[in-house]
C-alpha atoms as a PDB file:
ATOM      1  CA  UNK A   1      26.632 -36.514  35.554  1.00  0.00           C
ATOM      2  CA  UNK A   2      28.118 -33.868  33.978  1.00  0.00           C
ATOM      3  CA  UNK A   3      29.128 -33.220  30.414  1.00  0.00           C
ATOM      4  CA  UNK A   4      32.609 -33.098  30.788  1.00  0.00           C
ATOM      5  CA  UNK A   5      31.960 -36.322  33.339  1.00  0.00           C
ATOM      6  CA  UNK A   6      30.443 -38.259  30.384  1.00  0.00           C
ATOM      7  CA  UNK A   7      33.138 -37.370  28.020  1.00  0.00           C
ATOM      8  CA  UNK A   8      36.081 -38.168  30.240  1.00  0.00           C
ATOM      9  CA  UNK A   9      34.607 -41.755  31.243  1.00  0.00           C
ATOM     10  CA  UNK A  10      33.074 -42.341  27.454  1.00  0.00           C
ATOM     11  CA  UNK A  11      37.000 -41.613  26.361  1.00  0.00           C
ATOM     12  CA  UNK A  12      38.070 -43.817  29.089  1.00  0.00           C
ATOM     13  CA  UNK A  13      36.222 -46.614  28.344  1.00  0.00           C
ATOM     14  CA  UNK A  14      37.433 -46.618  24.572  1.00  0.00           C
ATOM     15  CA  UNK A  15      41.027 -45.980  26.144  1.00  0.00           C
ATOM     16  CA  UNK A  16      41.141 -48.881  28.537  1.00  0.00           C
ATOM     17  CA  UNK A  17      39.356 -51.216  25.573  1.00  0.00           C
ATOM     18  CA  UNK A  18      42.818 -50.370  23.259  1.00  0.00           C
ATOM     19  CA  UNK A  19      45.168 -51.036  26.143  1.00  0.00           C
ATOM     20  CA  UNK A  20      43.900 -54.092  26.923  1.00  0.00           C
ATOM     21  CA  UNK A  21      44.655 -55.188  23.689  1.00  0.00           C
ATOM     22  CA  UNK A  22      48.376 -54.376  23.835  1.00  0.00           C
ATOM     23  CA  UNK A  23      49.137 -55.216  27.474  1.00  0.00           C
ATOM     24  CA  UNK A  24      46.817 -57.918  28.192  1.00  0.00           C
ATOM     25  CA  UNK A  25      46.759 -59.105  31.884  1.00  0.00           C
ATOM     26  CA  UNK A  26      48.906 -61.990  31.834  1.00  0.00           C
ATOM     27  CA  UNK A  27      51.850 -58.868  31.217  1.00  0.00           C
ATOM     28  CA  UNK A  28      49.814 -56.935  34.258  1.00  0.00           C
ATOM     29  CA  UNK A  29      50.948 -59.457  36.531  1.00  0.00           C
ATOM     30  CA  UNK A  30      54.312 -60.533  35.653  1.00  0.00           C
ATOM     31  CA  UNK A  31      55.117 -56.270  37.005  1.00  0.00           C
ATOM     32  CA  UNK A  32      57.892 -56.093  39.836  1.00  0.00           C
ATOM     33  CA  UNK A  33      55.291 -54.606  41.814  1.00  0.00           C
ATOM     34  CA  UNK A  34      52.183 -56.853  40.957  1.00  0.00           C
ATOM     35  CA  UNK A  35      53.240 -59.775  44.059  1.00  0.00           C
ATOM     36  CA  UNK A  36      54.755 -56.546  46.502  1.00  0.00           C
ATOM     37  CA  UNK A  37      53.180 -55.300  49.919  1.00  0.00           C
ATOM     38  CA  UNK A  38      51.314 -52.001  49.784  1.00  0.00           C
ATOM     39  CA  UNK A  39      51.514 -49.409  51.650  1.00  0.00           C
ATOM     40  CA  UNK A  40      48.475 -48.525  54.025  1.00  0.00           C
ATOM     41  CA  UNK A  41      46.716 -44.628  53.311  1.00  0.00           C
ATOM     42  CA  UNK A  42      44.612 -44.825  56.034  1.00  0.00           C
ATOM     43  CA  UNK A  43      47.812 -45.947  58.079  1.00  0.00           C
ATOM     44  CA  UNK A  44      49.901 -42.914  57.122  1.00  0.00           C
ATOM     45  CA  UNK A  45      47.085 -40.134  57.610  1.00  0.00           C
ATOM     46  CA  UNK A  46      46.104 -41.388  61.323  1.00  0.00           C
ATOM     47  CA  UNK A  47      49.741 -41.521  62.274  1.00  0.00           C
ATOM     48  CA  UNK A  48      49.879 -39.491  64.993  1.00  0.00           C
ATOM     49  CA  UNK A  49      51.843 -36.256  63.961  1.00  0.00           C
ATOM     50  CA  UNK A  50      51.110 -36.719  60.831  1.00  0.00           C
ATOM     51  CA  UNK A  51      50.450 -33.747  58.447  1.00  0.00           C
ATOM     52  CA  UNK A  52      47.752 -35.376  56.965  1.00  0.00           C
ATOM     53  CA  UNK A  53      48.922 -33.831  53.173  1.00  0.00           C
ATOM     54  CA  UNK A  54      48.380 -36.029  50.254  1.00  0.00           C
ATOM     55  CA  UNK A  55      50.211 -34.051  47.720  1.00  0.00           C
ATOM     56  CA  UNK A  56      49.569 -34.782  44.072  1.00  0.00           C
ATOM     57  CA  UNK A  57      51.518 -34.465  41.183  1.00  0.00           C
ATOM     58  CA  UNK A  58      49.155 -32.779  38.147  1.00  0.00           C
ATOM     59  CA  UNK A  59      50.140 -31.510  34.906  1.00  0.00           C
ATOM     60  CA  UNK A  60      46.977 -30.210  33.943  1.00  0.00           C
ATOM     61  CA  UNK A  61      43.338 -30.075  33.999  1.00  0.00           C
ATOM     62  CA  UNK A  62      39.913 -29.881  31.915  1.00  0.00           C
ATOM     63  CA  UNK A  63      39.539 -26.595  33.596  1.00  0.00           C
ATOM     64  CA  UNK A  64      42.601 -24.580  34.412  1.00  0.00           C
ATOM     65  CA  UNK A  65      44.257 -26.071  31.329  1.00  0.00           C
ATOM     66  CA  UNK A  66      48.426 -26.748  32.057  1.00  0.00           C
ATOM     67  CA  UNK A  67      49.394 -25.736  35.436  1.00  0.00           C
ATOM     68  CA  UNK A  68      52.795 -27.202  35.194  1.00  0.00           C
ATOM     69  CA  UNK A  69      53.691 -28.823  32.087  1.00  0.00           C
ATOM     70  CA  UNK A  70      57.551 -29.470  33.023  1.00  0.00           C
ATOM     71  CA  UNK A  71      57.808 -30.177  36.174  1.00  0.00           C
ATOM     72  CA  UNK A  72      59.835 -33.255  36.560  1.00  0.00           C
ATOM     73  CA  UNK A  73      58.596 -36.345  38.631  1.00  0.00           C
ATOM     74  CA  UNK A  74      61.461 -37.479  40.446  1.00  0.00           C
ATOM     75  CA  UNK A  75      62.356 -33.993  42.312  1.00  0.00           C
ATOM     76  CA  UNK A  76      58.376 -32.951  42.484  1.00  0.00           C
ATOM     77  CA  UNK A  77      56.915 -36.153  44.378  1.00  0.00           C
ATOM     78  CA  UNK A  78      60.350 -36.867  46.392  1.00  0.00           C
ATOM     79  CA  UNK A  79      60.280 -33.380  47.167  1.00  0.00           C
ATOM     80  CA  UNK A  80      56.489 -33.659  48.517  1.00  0.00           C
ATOM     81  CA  UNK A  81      57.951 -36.781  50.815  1.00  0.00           C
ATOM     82  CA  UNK A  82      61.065 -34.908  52.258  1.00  0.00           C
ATOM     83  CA  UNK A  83      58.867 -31.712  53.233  1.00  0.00           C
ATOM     84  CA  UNK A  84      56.624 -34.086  55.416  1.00  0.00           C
ATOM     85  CA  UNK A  85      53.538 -34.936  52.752  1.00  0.00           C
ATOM     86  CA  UNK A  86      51.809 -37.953  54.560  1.00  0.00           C
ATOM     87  CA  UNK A  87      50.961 -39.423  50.802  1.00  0.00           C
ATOM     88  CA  UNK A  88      51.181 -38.862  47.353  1.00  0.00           C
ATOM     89  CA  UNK A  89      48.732 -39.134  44.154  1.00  0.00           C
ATOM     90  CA  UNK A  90      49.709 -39.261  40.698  1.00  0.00           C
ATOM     91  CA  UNK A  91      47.344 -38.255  37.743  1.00  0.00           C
ATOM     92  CA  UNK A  92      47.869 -40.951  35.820  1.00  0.00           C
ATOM     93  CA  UNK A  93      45.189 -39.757  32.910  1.00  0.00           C
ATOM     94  CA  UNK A  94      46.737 -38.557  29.654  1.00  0.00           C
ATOM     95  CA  UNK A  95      44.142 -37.091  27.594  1.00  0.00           C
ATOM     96  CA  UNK A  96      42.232 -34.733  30.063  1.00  0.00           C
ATOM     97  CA  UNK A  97      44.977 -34.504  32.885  1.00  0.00           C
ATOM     98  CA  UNK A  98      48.633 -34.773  31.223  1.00  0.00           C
ATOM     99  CA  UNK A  99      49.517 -38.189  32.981  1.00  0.00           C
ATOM    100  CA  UNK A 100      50.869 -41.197  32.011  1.00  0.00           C
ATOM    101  CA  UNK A 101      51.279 -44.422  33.968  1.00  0.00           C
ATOM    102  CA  UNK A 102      55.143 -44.134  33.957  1.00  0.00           C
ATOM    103  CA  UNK A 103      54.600 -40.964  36.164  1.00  0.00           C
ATOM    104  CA  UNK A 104      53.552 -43.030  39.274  1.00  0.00           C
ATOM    105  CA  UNK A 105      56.186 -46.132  38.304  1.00  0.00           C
ATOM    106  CA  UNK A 106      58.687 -43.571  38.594  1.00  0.00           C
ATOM    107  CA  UNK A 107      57.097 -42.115  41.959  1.00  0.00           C
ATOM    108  CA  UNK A 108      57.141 -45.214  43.034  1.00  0.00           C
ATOM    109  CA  UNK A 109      60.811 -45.862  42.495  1.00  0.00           C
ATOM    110  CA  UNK A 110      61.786 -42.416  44.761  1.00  0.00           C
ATOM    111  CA  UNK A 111      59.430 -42.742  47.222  1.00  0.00           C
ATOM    112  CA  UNK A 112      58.152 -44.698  50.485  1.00  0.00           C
ATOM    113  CA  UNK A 113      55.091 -43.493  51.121  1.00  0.00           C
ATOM    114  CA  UNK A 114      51.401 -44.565  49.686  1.00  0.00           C
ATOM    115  CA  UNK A 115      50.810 -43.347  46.347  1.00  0.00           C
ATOM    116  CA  UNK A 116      47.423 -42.883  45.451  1.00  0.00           C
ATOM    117  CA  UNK A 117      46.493 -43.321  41.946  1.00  0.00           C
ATOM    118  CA  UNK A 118      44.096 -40.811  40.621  1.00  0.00           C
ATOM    119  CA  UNK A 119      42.392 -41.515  37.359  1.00  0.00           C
ATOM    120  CA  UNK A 120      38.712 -42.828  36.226  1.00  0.00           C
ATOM    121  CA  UNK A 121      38.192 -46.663  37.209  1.00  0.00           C
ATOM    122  CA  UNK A 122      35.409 -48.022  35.093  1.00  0.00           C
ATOM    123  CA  UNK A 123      36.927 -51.471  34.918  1.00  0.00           C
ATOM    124  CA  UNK A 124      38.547 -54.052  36.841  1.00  0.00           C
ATOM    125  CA  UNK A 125      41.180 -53.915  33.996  1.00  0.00           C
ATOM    126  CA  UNK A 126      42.552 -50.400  35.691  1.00  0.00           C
ATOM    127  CA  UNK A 127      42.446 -51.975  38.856  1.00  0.00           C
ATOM    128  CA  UNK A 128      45.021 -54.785  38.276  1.00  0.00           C
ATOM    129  CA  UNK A 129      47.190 -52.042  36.459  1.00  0.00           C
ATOM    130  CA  UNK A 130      47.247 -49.477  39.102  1.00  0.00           C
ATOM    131  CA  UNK A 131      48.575 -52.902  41.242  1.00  0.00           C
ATOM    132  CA  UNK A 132      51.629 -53.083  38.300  1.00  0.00           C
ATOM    133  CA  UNK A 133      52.630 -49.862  38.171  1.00  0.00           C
ATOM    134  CA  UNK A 134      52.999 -49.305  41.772  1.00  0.00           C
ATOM    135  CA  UNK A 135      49.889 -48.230  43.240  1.00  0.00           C
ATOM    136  CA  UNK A 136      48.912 -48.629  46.724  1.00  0.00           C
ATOM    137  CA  UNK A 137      45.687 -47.011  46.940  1.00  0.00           C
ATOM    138  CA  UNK A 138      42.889 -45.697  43.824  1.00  0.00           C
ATOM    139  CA  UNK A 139      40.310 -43.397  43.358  1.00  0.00           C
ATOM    140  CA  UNK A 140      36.685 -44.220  42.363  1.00  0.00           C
ATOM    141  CA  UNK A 141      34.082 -41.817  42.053  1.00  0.00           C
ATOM    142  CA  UNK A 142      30.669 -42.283  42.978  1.00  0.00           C
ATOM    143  CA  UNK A 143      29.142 -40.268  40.476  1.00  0.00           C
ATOM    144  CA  UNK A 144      30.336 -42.315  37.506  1.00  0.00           C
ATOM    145  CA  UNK A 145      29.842 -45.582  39.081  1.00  0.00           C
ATOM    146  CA  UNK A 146      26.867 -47.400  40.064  1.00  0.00           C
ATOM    147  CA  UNK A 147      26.889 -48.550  44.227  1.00  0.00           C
ATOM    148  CA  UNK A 148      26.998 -52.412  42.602  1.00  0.00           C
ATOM    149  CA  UNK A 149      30.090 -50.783  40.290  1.00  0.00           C
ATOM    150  CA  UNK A 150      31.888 -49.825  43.411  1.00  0.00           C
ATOM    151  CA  UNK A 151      31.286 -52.965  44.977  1.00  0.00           C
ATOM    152  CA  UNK A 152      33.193 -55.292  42.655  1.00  0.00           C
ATOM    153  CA  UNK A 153      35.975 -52.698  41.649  1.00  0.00           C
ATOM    154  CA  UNK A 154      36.531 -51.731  45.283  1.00  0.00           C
ATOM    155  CA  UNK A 155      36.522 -55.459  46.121  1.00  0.00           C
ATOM    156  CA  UNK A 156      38.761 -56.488  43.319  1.00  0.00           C
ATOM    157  CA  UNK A 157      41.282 -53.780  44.729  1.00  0.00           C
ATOM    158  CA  UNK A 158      40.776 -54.914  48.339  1.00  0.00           C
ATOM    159  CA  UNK A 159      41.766 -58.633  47.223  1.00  0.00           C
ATOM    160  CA  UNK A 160      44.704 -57.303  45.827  1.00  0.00           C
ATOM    161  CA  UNK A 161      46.086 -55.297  48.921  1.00  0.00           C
ATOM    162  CA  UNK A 162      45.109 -51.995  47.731  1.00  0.00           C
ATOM    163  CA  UNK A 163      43.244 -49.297  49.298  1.00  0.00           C
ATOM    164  CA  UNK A 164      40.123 -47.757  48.164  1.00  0.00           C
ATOM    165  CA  UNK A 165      39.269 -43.702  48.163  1.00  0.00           C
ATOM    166  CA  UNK A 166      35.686 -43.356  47.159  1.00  0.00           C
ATOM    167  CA  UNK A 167      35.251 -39.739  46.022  1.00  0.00           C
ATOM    168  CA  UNK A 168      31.713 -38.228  46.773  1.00  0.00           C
ATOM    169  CA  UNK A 169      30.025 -34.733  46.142  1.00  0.00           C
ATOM    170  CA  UNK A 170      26.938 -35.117  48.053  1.00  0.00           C
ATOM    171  CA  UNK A 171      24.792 -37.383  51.063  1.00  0.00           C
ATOM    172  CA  UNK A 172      23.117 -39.419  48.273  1.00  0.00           C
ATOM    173  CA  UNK A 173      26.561 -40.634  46.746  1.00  0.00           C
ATOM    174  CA  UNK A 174      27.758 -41.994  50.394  1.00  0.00           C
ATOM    175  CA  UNK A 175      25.153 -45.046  49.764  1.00  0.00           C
ATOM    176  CA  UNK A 176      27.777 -46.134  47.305  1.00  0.00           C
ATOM    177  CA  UNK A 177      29.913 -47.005  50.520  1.00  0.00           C
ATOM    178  CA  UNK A 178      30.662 -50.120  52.124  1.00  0.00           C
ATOM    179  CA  UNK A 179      33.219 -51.234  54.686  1.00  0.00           C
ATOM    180  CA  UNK A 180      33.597 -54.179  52.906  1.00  0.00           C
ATOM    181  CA  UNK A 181      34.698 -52.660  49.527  1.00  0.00           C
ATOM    182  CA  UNK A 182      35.958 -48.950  50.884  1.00  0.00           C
ATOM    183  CA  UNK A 183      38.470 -47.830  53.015  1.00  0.00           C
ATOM    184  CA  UNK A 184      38.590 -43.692  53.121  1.00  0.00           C
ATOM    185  CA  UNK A 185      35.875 -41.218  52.129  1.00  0.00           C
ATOM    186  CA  UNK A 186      37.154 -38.165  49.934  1.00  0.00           C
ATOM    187  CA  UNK A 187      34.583 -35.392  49.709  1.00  0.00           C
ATOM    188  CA  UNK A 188      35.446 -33.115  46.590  1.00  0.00           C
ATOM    189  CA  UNK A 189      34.600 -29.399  46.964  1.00  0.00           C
ATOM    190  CA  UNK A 190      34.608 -28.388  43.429  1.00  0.00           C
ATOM    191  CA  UNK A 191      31.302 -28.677  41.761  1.00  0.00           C
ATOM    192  CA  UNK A 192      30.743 -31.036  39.097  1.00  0.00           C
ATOM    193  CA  UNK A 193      28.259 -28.613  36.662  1.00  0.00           C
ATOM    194  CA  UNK A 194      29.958 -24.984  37.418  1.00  0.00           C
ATOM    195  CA  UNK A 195      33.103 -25.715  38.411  1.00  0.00           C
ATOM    196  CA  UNK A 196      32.824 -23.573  41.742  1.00  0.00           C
ATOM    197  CA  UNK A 197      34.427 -24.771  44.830  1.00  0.00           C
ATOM    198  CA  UNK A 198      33.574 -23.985  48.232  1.00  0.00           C
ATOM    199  CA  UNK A 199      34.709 -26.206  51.744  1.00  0.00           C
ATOM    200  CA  UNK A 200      31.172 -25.961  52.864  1.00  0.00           C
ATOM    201  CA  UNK A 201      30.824 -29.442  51.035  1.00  0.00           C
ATOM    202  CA  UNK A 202      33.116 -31.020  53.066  1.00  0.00           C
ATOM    203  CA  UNK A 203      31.861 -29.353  56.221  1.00  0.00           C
ATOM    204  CA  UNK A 204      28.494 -30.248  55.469  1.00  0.00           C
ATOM    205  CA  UNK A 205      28.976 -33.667  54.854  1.00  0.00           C
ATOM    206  CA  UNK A 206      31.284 -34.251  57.669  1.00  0.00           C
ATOM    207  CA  UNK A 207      29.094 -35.930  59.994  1.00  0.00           C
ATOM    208  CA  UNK A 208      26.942 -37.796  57.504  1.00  0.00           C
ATOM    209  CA  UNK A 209      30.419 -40.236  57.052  1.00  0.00           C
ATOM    210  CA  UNK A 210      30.457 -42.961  59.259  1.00  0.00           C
ATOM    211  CA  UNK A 211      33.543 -43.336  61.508  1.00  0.00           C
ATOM    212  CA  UNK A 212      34.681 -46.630  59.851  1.00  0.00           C
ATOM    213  CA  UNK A 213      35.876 -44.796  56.934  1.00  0.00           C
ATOM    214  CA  UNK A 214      38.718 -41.909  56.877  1.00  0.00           C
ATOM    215  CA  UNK A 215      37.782 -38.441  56.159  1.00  0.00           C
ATOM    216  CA  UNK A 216      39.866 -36.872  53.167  1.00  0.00           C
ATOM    217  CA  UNK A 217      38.916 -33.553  51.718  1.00  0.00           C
ATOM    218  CA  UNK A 218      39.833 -32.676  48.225  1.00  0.00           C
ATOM    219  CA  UNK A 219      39.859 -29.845  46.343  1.00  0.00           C
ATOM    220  CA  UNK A 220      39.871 -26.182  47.092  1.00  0.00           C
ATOM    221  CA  UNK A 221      42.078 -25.928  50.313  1.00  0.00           C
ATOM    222  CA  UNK A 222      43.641 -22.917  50.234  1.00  0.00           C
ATOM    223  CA  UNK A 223      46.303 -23.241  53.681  1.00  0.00           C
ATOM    224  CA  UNK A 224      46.550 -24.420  56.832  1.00  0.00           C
ATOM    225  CA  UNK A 225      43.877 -22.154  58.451  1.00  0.00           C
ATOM    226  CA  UNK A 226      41.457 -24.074  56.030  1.00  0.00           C
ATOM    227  CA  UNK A 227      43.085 -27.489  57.115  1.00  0.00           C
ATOM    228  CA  UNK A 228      42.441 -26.449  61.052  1.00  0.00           C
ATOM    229  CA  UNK A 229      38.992 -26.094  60.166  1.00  0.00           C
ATOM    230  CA  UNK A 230      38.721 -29.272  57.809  1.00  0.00           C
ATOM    231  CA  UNK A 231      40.719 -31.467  60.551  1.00  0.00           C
ATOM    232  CA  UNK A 232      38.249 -30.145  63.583  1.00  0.00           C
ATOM    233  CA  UNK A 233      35.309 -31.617  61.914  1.00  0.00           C
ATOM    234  CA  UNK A 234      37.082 -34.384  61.736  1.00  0.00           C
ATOM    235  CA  UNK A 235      38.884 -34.763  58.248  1.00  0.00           C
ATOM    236  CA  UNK A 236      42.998 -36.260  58.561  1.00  0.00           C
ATOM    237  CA  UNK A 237      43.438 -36.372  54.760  1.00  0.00           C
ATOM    238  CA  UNK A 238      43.624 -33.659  52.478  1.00  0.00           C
ATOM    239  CA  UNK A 239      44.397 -33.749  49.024  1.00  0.00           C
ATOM    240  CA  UNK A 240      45.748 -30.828  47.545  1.00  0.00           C
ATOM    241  CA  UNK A 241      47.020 -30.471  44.018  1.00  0.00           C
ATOM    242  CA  UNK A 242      46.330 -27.267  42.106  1.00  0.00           C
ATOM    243  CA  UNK A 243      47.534 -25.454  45.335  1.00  0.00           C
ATOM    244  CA  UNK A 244      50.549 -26.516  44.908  1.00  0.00           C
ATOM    245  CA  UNK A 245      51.339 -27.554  40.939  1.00  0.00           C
ATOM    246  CA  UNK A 246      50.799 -23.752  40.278  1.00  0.00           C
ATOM    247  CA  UNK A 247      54.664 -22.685  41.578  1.00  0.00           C
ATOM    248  CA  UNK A 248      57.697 -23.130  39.585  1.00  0.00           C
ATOM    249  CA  UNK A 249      58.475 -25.939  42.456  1.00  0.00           C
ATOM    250  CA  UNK A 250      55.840 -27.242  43.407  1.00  0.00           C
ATOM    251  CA  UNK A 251      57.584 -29.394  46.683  1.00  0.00           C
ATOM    252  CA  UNK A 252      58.196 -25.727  47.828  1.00  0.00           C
ATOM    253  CA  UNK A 253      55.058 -24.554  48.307  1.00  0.00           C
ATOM    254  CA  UNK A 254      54.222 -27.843  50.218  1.00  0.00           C
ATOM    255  CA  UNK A 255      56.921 -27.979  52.671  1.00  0.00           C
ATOM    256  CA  UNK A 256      55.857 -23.682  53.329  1.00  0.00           C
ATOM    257  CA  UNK A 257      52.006 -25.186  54.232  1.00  0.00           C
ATOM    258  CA  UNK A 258      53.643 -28.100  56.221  1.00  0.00           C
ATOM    259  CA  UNK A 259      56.057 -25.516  58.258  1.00  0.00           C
ATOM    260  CA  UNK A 260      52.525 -23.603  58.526  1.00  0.00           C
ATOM    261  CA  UNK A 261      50.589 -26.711  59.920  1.00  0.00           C
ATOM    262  CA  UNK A 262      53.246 -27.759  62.649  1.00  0.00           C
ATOM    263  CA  UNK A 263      53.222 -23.760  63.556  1.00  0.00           C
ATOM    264  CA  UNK A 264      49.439 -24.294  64.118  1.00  0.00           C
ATOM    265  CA  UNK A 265      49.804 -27.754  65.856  1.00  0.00           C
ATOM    266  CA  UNK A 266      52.599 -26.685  68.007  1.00  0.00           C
ATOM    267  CA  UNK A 267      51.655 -24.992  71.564  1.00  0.00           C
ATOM    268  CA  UNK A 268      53.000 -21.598  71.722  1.00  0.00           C
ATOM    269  CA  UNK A 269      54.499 -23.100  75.252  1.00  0.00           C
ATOM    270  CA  UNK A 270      56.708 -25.491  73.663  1.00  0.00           C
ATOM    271  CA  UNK A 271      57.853 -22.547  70.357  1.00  0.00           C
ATOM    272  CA  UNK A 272      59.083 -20.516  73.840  1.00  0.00           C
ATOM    273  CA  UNK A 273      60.775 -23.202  75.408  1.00  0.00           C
END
């Protein structure tokens, strides 16, 4: 694990012991959203036509520092819907990522698609509130979790209609995977130690994911000649965030990549018709 790995999830762990405290789970479950329906990830990505885009809404991060401090909620994530995003994710981490809880509620509110909460689950605690706030799907990642860890989170979420993305950098951390517990495999291309990114990781790894789970590739995609190449090997999800959190308007530069992908996904034969 890396270092800035083991102080995100040591800050976590203190963070989630304090919040307990003031919301316990009793308030959890009494949420408008704690007794709804979720919406199904995997559904949305293998629609057919589907874009395949889960766009996510990111203030910041531990190593590019603010990339869009202001952007508002409402417009950015509604505006990832309308330009044909198959999914959202929220950061929902304030101390490393600029998030807050109230940024998915609010999501949540202005949009019909499945959100994906993205944040560091190291209790079951974060599991029931990612159910209150709106959630349909989280993130846990294999290398801050034991495979037993996964297990019972991922099964906790799975009891409570949610989807589970298990994030993984390498073959060894696809042991943590179980039908039973997991739903869709995300394969992050930036490197946990130096930071570098490269898609060879998700290329790489491709075939070593069995077919019961849902390829997703995070991290690093650059446009849609990247995504051709991603969704050949057999990837349908693909989370980008930095890509497009970088522009002024950051549901711009999405609905420009989708207008790219249904160029590439379009025969010339029916453009000329």
């Amino acid at each position: 694990m890396s270092t800035i790995l083991e102080t995100i999830v040591a800050h976590k762990r203190r963070e989630v012991a304090a919040r307990q405290e003031l919301v316990p789970v009793k308030l959890l479950e009494s949420s408008l959203y704690f007794n709804s329906q979720p919406l199904s990830l995997r559904s949305y990505l293998l629609r057919e036509g589907s874009s395949g885009l889960i766009a996510e809404f990111k203030r910041r991060s531990p190593s590019r520092g603010w990339l869009n401090q202001y952007a508002p909620v409402e417009r950015t994530t509604l505006g990832y819907m309308q330009a044909g995003a198959a999914a959202l994710s929220v950061l929902t981490d304030a101390e490393f990522f600029g998030g807050r809880n109230e940024d998915l509620t609010t999501a949540r509110r202005f949009n019909f698609c499945p959100i994906l909460r993205k944040d560091f689950v190291v209790d079951e605690y974060q599991v029931l509130e990612a159910k209150s706030i709106g959630a349909d799907a989280i993130l846990l990642i294999a290398a801050v979790l034991s495979a037993a860890e996964v297990q019972r989170l991922g099964s906790l979420a799975k009891s409570l209609g949610l989807e589970v993305l298990l994030e993984v950098h390498n073959a060894g951390e696809l042991a943590a995977a179980q039908p039973e517990s997991v739903d869709l495999i995300g394969v992050n291309n930036r490197n946990l130690h130096d930071f570098s990114v490269s898609l060879d990781t998700s290329l790489s790894l491709a075939e070593a994911i069995p077919a019961e789970f849902v390829k997703v590739s995070e991290s690093g995609i650059s446009g849609a000649a990247a995504i051709g190449q991603l969704r050949a090997a057999g990837y349908r999800g693909f989370l980008l965030g930095e890509a497009f959190m970088k522009h002024a308007r950051p549901e711009r530069a999405c609905a420009a990549l989708v207008q790219e992908l249904y160029a590439q996904l379009t025969p010339a034969s029916a453009v000329l018709s």
